[in-house]
N, C-alpha and C. Protein backbone atom coordinates (compact mmCIF):
# COMPACT_ATOMS: atom_id res chain seq x y z
N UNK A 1 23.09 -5.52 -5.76
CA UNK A 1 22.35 -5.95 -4.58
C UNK A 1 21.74 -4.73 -3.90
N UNK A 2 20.43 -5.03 -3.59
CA UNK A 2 19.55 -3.97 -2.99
C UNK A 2 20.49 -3.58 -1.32
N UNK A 3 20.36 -2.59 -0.93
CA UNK A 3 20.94 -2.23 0.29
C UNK A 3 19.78 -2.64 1.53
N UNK A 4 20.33 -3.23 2.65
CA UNK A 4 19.72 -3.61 3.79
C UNK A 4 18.73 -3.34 4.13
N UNK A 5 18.07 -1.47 3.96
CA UNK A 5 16.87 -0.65 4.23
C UNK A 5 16.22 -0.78 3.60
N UNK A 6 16.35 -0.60 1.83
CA UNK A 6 15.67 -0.56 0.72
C UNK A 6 15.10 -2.26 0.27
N UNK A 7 15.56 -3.33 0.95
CA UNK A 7 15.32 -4.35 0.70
C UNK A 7 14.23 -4.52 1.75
N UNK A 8 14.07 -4.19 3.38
CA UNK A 8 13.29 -3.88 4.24
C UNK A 8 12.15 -3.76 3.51
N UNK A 9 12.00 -2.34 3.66
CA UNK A 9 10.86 -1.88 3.00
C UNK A 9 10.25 -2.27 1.82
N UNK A 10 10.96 -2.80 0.63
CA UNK A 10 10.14 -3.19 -0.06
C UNK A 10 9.66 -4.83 -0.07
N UNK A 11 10.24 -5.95 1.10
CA UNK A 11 9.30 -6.83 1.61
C UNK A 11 8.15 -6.63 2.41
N UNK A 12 8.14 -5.53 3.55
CA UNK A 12 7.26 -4.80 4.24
C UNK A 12 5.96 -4.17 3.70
N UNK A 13 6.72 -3.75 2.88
CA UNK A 13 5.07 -3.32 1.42
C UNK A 13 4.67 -4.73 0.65
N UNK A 14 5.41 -5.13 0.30
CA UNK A 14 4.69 -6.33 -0.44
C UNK A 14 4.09 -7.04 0.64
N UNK A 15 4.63 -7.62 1.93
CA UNK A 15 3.42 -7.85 2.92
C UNK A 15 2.37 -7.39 3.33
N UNK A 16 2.68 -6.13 3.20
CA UNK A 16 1.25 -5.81 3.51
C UNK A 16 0.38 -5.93 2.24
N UNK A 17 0.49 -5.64 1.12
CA UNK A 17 0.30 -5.91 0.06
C UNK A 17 -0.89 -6.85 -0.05
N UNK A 18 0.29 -8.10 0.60
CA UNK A 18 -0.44 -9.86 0.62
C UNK A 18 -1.33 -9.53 1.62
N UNK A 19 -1.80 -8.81 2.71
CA UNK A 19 -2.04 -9.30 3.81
C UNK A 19 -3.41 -8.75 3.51
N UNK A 20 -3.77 -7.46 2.68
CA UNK A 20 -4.80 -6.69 2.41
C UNK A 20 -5.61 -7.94 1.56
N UNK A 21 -4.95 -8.52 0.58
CA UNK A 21 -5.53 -8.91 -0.49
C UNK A 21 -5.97 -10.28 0.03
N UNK A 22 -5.29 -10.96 1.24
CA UNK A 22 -5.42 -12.69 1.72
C UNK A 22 -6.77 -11.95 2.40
N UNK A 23 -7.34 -11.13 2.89
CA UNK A 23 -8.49 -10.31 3.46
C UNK A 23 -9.59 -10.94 2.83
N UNK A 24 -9.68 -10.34 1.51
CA UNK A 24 -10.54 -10.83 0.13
C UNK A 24 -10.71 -11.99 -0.06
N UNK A 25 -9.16 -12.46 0.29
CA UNK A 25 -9.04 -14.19 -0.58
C UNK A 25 -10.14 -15.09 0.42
N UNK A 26 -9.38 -14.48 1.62
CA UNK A 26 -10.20 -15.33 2.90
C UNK A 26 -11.24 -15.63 2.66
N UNK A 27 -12.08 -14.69 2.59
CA UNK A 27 -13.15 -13.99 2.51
C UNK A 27 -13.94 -15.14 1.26
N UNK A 28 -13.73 -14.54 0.29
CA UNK A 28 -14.24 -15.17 -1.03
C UNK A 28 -14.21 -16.44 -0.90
N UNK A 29 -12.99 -16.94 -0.78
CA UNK A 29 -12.96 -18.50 -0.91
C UNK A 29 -13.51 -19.62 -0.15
N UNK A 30 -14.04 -18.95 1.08
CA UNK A 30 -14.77 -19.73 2.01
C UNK A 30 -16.37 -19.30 1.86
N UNK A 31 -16.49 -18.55 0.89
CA UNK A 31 -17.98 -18.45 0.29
C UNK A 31 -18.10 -19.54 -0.81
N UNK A 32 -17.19 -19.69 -1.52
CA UNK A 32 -16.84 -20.64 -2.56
C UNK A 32 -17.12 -22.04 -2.40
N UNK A 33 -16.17 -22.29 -1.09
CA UNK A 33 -15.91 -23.19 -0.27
C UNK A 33 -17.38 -24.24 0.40
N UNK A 34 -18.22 -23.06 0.84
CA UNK A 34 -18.98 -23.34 1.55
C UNK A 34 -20.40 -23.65 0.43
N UNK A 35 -19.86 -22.99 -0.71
CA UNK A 35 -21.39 -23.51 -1.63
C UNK A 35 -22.20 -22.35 -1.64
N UNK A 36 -21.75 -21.05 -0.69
CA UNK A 36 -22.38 -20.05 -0.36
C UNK A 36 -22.66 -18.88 -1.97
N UNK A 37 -21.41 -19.35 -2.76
CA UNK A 37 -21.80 -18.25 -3.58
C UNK A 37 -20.71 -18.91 -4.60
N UNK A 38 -21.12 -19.21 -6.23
CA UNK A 38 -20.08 -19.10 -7.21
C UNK A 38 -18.92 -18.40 -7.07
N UNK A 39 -18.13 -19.42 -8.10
CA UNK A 39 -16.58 -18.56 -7.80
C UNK A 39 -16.55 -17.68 -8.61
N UNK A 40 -17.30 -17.71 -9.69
CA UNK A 40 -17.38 -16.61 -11.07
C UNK A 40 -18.15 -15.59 -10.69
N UNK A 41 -18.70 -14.97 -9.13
CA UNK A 41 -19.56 -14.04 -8.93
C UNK A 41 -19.14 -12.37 -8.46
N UNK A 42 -17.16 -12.39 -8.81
CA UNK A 42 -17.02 -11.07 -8.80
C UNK A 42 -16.65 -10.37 -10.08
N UNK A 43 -17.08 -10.43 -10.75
CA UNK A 43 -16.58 -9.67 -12.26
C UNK A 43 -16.29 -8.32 -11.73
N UNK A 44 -14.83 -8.19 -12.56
CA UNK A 44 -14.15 -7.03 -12.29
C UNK A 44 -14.96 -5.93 -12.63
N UNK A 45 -15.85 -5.82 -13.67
CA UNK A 45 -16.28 -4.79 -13.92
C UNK A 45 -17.72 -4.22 -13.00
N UNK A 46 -18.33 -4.79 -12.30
CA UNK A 46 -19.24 -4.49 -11.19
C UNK A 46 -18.38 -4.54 -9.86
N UNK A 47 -19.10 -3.67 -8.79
CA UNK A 47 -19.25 -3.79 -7.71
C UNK A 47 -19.51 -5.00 -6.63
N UNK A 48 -18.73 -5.62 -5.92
CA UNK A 48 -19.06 -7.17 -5.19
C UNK A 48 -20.27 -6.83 -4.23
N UNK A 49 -20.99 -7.45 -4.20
CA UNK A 49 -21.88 -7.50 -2.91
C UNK A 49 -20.97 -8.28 -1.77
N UNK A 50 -20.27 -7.52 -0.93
CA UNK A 50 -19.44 -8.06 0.13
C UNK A 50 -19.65 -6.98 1.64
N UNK A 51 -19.07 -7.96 2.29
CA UNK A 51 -18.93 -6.91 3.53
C UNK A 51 -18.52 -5.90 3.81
N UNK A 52 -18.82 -4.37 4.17
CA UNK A 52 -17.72 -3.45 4.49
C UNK A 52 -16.19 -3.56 4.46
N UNK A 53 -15.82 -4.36 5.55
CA UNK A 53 -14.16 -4.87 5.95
C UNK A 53 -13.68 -5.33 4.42
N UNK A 54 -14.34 -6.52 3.73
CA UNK A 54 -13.80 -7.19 2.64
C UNK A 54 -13.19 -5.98 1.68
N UNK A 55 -14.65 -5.34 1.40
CA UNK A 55 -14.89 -4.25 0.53
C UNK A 55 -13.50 -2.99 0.81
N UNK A 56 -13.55 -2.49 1.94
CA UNK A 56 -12.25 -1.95 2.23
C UNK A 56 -10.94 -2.38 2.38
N UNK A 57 -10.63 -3.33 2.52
CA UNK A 57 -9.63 -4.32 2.31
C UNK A 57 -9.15 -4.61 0.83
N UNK A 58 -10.12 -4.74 0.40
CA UNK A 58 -9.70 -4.68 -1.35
C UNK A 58 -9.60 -3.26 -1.98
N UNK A 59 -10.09 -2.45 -1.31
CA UNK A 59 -9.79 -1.05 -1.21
C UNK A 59 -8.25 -0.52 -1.32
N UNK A 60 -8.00 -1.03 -0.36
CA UNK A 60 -6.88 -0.66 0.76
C UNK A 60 -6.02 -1.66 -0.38
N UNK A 61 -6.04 -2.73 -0.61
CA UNK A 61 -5.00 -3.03 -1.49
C UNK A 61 -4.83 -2.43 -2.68
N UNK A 62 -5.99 -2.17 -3.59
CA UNK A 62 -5.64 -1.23 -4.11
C UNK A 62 -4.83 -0.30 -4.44
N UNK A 63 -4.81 0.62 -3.26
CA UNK A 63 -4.28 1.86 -2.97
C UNK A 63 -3.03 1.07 -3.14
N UNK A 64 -2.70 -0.07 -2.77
CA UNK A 64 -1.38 0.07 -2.07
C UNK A 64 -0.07 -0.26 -4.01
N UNK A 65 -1.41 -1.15 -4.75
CA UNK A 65 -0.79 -1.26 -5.80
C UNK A 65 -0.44 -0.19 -6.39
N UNK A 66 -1.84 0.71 -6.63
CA UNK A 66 -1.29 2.15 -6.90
C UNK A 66 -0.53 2.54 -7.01
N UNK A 67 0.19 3.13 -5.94
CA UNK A 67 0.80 3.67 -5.20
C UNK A 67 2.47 2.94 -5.11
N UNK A 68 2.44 2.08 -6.00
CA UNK A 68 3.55 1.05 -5.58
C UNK A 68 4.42 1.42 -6.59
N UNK A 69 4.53 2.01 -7.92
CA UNK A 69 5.62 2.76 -9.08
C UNK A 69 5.97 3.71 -8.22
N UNK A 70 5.36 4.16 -7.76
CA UNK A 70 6.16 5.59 -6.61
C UNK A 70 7.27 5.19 -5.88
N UNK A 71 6.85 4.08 -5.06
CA UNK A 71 7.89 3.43 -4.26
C UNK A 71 8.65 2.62 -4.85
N UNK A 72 8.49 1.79 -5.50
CA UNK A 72 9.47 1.13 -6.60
C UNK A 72 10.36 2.09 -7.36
N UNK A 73 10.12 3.70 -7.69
CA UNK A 73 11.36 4.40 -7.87
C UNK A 73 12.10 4.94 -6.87
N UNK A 74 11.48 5.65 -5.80
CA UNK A 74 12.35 6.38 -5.16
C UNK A 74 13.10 5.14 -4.18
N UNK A 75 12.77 4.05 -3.75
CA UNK A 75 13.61 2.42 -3.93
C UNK A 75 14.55 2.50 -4.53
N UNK A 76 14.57 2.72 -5.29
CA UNK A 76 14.93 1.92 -6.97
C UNK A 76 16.64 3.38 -6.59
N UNK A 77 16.03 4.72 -6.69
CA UNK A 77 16.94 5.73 -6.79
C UNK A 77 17.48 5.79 -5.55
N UNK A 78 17.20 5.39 -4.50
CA UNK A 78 17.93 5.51 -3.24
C UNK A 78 19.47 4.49 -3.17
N UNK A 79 19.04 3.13 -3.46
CA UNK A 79 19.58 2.09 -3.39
C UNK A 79 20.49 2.46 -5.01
N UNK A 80 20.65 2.94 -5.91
CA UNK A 80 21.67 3.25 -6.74
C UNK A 80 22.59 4.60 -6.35
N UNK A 81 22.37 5.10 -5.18
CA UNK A 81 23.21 5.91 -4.91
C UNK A 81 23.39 6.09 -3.35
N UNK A 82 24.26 5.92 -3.26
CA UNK A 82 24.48 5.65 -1.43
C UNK A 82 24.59 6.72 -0.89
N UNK A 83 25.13 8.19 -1.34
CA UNK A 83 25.16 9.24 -0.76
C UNK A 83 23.44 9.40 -1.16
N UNK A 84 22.31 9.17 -1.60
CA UNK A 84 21.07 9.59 -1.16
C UNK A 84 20.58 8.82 -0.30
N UNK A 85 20.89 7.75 -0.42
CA UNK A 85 20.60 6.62 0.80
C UNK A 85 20.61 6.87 2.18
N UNK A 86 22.52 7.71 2.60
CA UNK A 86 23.03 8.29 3.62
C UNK A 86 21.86 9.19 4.21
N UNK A 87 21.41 10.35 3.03
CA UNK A 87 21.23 12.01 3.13
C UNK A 87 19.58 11.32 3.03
N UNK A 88 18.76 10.27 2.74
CA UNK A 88 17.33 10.32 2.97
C UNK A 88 16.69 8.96 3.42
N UNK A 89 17.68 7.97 3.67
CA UNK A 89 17.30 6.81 4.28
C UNK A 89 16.31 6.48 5.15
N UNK A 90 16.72 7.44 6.34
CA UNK A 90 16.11 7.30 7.66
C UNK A 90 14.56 7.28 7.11
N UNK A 91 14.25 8.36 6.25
CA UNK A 91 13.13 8.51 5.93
C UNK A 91 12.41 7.64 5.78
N UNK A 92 12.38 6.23 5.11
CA UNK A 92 11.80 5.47 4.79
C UNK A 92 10.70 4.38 5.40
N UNK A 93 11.52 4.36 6.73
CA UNK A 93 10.55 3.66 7.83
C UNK A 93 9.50 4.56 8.12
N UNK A 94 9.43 6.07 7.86
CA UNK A 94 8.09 6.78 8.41
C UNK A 94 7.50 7.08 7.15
N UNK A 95 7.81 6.93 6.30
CA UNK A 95 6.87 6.74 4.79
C UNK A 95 6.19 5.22 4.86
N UNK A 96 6.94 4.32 5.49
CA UNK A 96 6.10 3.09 5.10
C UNK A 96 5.08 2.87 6.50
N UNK A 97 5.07 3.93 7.47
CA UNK A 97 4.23 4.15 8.39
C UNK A 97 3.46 4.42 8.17
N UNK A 98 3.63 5.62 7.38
CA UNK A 98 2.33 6.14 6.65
C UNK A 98 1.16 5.29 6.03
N UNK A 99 1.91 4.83 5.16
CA UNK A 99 1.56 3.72 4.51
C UNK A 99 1.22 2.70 5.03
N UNK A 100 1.19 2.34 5.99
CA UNK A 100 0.55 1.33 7.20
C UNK A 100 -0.40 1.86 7.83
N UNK A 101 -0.55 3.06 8.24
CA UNK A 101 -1.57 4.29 8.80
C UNK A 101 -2.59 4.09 7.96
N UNK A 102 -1.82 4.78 6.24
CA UNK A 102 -3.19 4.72 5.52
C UNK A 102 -3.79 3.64 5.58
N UNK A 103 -3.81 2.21 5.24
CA UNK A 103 -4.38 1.27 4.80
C UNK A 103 -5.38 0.77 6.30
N UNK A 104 -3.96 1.03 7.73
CA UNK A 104 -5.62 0.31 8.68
C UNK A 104 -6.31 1.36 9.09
N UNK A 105 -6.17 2.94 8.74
CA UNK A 105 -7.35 3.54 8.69
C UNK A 105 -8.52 3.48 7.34
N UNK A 106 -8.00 2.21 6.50
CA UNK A 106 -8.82 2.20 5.62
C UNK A 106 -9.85 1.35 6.01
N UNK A 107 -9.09 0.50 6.75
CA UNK A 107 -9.74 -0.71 7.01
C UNK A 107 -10.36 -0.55 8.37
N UNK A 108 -10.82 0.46 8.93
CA UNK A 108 -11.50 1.26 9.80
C UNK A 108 -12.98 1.45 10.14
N UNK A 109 -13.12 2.26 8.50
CA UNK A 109 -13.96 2.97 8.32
C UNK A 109 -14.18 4.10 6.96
N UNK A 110 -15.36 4.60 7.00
CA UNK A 110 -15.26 5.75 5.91
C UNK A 110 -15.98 6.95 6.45
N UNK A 111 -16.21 6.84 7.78
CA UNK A 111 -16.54 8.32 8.39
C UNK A 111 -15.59 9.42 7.93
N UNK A 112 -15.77 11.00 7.65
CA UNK A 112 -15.47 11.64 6.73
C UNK A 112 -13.85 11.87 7.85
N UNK A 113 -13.67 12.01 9.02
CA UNK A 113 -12.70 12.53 9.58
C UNK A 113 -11.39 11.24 9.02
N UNK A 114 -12.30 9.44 9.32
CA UNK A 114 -11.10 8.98 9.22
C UNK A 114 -10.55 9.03 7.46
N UNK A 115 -11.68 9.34 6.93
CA UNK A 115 -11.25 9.77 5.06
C UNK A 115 -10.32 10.58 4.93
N UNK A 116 -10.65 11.94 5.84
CA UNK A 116 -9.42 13.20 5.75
C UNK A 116 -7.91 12.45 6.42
N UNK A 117 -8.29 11.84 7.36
CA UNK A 117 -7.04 11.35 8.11
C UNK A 117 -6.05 10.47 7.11
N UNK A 118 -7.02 9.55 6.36
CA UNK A 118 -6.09 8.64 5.49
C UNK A 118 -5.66 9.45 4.21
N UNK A 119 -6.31 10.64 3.93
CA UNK A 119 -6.04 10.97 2.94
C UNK A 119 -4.63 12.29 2.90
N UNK A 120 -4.68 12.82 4.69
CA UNK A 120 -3.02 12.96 5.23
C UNK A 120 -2.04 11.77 5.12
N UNK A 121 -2.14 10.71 5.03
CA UNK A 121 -1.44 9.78 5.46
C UNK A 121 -1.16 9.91 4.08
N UNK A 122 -1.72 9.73 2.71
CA UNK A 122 -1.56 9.80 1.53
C UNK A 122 -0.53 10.50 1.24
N UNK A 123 -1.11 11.93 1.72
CA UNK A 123 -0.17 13.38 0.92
C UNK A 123 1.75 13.10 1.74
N UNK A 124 1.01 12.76 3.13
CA UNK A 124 2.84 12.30 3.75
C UNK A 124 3.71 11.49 2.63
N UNK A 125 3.12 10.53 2.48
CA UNK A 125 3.62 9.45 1.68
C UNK A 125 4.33 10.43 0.14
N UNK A 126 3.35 11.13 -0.71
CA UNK A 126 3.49 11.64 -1.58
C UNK A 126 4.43 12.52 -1.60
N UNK A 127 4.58 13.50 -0.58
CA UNK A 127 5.49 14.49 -0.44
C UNK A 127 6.82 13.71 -0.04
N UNK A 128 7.31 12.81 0.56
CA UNK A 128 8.36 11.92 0.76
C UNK A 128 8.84 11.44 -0.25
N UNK A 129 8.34 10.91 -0.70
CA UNK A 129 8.60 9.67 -2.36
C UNK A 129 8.74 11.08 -3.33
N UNK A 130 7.94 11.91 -3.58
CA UNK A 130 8.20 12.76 -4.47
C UNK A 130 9.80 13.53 -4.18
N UNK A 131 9.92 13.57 -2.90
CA UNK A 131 11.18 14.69 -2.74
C UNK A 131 12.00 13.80 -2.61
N UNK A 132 12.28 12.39 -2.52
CA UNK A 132 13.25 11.71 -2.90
C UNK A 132 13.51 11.14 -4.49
N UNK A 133 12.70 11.61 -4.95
CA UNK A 133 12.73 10.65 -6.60
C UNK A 133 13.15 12.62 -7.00
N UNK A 134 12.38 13.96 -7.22
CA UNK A 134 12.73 15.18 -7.34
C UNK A 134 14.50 15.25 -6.91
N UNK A 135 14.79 15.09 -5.81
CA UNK A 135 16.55 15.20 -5.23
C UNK A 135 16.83 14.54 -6.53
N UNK A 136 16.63 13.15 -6.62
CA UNK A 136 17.59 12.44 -7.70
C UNK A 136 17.95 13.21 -9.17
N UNK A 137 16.70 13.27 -9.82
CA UNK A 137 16.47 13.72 -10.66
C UNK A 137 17.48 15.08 -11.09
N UNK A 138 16.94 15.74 -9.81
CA UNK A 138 18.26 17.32 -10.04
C UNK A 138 19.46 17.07 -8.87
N UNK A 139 19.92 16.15 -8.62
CA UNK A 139 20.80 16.02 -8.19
C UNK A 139 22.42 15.78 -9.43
């Protein structure tokens, strides 16, 4: 059984997860809906003609799939050992901040400051997850 924190966080990411991607769904399906546009009119392999928000939103989920083997290990290695759990737990609520940071500064904008900003929010995330999955490893 997953431990109390590690079970947290990884419903918390998968919500947001859903919440980026119901963005799109919204979005699309009431174009669908409305007669406004075929349902067969986003092929994965082109670019959607969509709105900014949509467009970053599917962005932003993206990232978040990405990005989601990272957290699914150092998860994964926290919650099999309770003395790392103890010694890096706390951590986890301000990694998945981050990770909340990044995505609604995704869903923002793409002016170059809030790009650099999300792309701190990134490296936080990275340097966290990395030095908890690194501890395990040479622990």
């Amino acid at each position: 059984m997953l431990p109390d924190t590690v079970l947290l966080i990884l419903c918390l990411y998968a919500l947001l997860t859903a919440a980026l991607v119901a963005v799109v769904f919204a979005y699309r399906s009431t174009q669908v809906m409305f007669r406004r546009t075929p349902a067969n009119v986003w092929p994965r392999s082109q670019p959607a003609a969509e709105p900014a928000l949509v467009q970053r939103a599917h962005d932003a989920h993206k990232n978040c799939v990405e990005s989601f083997p990272l957290w699914l290990v150092a998860l994964l290695v926290l919650s099999h050992d309770p003395t790392s759990l103890e010694a890096w737990g706390w951590l986890l609520p301000w990694l998945f901040a981050l990770r909340l940071a990044q995505s609604l500064t995704h869903l923002l904008g793409t002016p170059p400051a809030l790009v650099f900003l999300r792309g701190l929010f990134f490296a936080g995330q990275l340097l966290g997850l990395g030095a908890i999955i690194a501890l395990a490893v040479w622990a």
